[in-house]
Protein backbone atom coordinates (compact mmCIF):
# COMPACT_ATOMS: atom_id res chain seq x y z
CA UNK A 1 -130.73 14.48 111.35
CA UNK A 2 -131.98 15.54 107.95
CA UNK A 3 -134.63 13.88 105.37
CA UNK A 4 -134.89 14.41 101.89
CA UNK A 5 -137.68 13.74 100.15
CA UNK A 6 -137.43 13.89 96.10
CA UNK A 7 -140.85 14.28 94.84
CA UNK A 8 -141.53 13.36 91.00
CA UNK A 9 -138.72 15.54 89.97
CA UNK A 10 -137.21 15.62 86.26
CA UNK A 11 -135.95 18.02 84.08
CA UNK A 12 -137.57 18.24 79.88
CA UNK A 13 -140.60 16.10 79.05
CA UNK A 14 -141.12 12.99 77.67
CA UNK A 15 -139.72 11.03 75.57
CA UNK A 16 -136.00 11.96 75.59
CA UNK A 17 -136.44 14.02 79.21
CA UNK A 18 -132.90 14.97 80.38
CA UNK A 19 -133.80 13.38 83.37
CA UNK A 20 -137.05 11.31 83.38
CA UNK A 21 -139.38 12.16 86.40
CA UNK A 22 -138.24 9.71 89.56
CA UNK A 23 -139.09 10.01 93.58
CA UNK A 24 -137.33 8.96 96.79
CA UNK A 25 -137.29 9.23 100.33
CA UNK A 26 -133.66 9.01 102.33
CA UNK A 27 -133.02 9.38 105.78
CA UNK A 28 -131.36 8.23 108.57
CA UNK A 29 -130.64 4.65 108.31
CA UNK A 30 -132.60 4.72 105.07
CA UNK A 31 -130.82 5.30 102.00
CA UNK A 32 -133.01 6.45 99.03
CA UNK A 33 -132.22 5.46 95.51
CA UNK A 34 -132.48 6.96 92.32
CA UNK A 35 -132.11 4.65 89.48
CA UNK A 36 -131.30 6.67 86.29
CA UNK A 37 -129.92 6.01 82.87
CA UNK A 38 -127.95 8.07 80.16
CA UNK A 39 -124.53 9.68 80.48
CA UNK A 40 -126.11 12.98 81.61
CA UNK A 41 -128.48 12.10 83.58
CA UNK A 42 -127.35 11.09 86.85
CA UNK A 43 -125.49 13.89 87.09
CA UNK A 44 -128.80 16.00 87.03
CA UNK A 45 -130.31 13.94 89.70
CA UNK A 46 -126.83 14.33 91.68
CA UNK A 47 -127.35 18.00 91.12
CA UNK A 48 -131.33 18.43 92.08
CA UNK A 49 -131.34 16.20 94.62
CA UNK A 50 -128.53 18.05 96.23
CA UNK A 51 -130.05 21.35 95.79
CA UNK A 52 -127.20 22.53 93.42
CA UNK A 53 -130.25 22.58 90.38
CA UNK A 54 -134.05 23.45 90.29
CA UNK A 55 -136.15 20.35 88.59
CA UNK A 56 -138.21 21.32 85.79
CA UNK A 57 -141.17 19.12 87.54
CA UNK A 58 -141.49 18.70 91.00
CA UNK A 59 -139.49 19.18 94.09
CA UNK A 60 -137.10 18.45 96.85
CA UNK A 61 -138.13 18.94 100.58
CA UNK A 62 -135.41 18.88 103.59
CA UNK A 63 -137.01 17.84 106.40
CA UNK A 64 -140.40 18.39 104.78
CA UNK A 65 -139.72 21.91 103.62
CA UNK A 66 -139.35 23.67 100.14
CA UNK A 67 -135.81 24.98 101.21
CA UNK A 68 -132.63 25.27 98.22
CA UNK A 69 -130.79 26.80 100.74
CA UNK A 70 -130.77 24.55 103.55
CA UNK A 71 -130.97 21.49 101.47
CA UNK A 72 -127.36 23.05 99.66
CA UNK A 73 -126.06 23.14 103.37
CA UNK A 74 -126.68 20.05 104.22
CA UNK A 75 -125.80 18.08 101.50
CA UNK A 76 -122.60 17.46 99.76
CA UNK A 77 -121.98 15.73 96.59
CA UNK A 78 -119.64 12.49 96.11
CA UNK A 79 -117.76 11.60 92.89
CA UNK A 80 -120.54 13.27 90.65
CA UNK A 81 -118.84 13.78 87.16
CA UNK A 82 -117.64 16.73 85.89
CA UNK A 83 -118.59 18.67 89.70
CA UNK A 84 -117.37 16.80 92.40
CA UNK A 85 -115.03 14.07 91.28
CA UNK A 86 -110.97 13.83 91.76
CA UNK A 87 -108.88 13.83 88.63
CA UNK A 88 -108.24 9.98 88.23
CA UNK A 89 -104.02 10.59 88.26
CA UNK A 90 -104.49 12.06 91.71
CA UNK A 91 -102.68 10.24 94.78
CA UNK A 92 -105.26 9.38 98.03
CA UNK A 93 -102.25 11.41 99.95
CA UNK A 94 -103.02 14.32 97.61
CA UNK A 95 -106.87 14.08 97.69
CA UNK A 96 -107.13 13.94 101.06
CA UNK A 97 -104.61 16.79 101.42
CA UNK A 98 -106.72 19.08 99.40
CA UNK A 99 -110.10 18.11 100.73
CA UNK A 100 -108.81 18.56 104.45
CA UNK A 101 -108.21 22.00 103.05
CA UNK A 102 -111.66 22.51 101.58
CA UNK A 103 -112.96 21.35 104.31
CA UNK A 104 -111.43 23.54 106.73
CA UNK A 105 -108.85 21.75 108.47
CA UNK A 106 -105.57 21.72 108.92
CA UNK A 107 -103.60 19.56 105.61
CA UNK A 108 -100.33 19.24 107.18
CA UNK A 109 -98.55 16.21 106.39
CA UNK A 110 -99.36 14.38 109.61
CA UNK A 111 -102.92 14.65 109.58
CA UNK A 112 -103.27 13.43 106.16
CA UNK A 113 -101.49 10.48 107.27
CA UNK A 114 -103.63 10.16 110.43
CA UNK A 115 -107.04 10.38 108.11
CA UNK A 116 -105.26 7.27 105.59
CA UNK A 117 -104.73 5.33 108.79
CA UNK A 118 -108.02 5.39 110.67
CA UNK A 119 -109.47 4.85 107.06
CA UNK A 120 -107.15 1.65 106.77
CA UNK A 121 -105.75 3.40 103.56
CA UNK A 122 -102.27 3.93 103.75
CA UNK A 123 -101.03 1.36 101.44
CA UNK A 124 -103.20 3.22 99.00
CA UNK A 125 -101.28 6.49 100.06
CA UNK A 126 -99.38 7.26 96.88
CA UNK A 127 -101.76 5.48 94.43
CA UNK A 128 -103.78 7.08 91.54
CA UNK A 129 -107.64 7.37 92.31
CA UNK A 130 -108.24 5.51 88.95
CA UNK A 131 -106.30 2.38 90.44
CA UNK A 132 -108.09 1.50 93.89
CA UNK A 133 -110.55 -0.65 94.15
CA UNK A 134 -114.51 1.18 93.79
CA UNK A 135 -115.39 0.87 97.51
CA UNK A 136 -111.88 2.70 98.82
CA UNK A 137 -112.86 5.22 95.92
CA UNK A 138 -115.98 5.37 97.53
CA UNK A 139 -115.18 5.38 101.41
CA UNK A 140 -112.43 7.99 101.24
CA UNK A 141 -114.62 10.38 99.54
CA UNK A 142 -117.68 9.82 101.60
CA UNK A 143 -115.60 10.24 104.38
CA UNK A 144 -113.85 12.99 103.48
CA UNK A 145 -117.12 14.84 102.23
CA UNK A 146 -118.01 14.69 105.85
CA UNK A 147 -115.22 16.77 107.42
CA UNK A 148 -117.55 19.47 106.17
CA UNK A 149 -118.92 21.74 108.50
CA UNK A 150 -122.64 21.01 108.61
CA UNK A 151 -123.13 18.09 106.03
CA UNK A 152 -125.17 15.81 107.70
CA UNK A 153 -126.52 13.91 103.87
CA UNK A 154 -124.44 12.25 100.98
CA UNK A 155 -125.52 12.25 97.14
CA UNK A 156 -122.96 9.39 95.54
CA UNK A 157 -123.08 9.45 91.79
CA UNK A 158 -122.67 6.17 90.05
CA UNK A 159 -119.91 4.31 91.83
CA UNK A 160 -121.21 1.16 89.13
CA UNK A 161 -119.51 2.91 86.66
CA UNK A 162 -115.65 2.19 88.82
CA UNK A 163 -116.51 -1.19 88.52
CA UNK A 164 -116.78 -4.11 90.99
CA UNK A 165 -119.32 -5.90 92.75
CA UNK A 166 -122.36 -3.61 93.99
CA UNK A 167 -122.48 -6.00 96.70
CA UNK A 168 -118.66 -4.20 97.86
CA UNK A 169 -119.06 -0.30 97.08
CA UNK A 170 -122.87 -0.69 98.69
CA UNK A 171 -121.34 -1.67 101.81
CA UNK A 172 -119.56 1.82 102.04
CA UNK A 173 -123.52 3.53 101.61
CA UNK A 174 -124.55 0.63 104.70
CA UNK A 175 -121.65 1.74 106.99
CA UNK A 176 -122.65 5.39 107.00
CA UNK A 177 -126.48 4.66 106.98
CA UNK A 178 -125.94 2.87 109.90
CA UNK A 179 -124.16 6.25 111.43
CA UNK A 180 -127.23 8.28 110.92
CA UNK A 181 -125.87 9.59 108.09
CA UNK A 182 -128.54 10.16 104.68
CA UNK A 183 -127.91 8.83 101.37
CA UNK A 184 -129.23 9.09 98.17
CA UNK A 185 -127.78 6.43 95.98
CA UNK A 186 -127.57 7.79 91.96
CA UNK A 187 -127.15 4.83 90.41
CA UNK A 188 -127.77 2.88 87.06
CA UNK A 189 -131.25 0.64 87.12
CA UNK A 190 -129.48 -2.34 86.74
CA UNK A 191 -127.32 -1.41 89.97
CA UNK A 192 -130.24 0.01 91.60
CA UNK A 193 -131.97 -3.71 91.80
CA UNK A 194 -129.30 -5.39 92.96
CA UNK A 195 -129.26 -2.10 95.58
CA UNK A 196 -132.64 -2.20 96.66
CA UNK A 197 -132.55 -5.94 98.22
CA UNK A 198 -129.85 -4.89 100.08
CA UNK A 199 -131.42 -1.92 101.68
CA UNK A 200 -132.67 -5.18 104.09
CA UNK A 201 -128.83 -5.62 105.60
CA UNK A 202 -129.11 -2.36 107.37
CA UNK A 203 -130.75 -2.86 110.58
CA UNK A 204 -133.57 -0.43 112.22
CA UNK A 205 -132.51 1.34 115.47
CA UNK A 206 -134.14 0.01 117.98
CA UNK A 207 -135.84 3.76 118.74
CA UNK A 208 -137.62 3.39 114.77
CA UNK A 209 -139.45 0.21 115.78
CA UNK A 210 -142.82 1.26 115.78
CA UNK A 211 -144.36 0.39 119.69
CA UNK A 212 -146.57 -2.87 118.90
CA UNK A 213 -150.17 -2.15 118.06
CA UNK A 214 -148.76 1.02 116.20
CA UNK A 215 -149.09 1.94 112.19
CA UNK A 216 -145.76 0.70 110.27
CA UNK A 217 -144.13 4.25 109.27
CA UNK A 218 -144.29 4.77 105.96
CA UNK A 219 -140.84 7.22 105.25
CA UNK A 220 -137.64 7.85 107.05
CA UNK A 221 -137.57 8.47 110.54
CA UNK A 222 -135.26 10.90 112.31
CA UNK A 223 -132.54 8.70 114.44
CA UNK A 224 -129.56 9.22 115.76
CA UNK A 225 -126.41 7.27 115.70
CA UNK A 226 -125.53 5.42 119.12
CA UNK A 227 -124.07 8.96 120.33
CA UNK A 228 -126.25 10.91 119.05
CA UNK A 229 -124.68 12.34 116.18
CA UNK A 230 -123.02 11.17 112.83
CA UNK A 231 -119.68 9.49 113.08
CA UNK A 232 -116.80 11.48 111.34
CA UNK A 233 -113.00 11.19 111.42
CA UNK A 234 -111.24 13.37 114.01
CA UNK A 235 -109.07 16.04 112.51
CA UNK A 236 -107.56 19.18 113.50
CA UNK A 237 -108.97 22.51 113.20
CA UNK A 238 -106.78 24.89 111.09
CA UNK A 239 -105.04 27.41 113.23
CA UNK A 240 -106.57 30.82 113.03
CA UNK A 241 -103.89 33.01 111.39
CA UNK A 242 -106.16 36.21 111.39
């Protein structure tokens, strides 16, 4: 299970910082959010927090260390603009194709249509990103984000600006917290209020209540999901052809 802690981080000074100094702690089971305005600058959260940029103040720590490396590994990006988001005239058939690719596994025609079904998506197979509904947007890429080998935490960038009720696309960032899978939510401040109350709807494992007489903890705790692992889709390795 993985932690990441975002420590005062930011990138220019004040005013007009291209990313004003903000903190947050996200773990398993407890998304952290990063409430950010301006076109640019979630996109430079997205890209420190995942390790993909060095803040010009402060730092990220995975699993309490000062690691770019490890934090790069274990984190993968979701719909951040201009890095990590599908053109909008792409099919889900052809997304997932390509990401089952990218991801190592093997794209053939069947499997996409397996990965669509579990996901309840097939009606959406040969529709254009920029016509589903925010929260499919936002489950097939989180899900297909972790097909990768040895991403165990999720950055989404700004699924408010899809449209549609937070209330809907937050569910999607619930579902995997509840997995054991860490989140950092980039989103705008008005989205991030409406966020932060329901941070409450995700229940504590049972194994994070603190024994009674005990200190309340005051960050993320390492968890597990009820198997002991994060929940992915099964696919099929690509055949070795070497």
């Amino acid at each position: 299970m993985t932690t990441i802690e975002i420590q005062d981080v930011g990138i220019g000074d004040e005013p007009g910082a291209a990313l004003p100094r903000v903190s947050a702690v996200a773990g398993p089971h407890r998304p952290g959010i990063l409430a950010v305005e301006t076109e640019q600058a979630p996109v430079l959260a997205s890209l420190v927090a995942g390790g993909r940029m060095r803040p010009g103040h402060g730092r990220v720590l995975v699993d309490g260390h000062d690691d770019t490396g490890a934090l790069r590994q274990a984190v993968a990006l979701v719909d951040t603009p201009g890095v990590a988001e599908p053109f909008p005239v792409m099919t889900l058939r052809r997304i997932v194709r390509e990401e089952l690719a990218f991801a190592e596994q093997r794209p053939s025609r069947q499997q996409v249509a397996t990965v669509l079904d579990e996901l309840g998506m097939s009606t959406y197979a040969d529709t254009a990103m920029q016509r589903v509904p925010t929260a499919v947007r936002i489950r097939l890429l989180v899900e297909l984000a972790l097909l990768r080998d040895g991403v165990t935490a999720l950055v989404v960038t700004s699924p408010e600006r899809h449209g549609g009720a937070v209330e809907d696309w937050f569910a999607v960032v619930r579902d995997v917290a509840m997995r054991g899978v860490t989140v950092v939510l980039v989103t705008s401040k008005a989205a991030a209020a409406t966020a932060e109350h329901l941070l409450a709807t995700i229940p504590v494992p049972p194994a994070d209540l603190p024994a009674e007489g005990s200190p309340e903890p005051t960050g993320p705790d390492d968890a597990t999901s009820p198997d002991g692992g994060t929940n992915s889709l099964q696919t099929a390795p690509v055949e070795n052809r070497s």
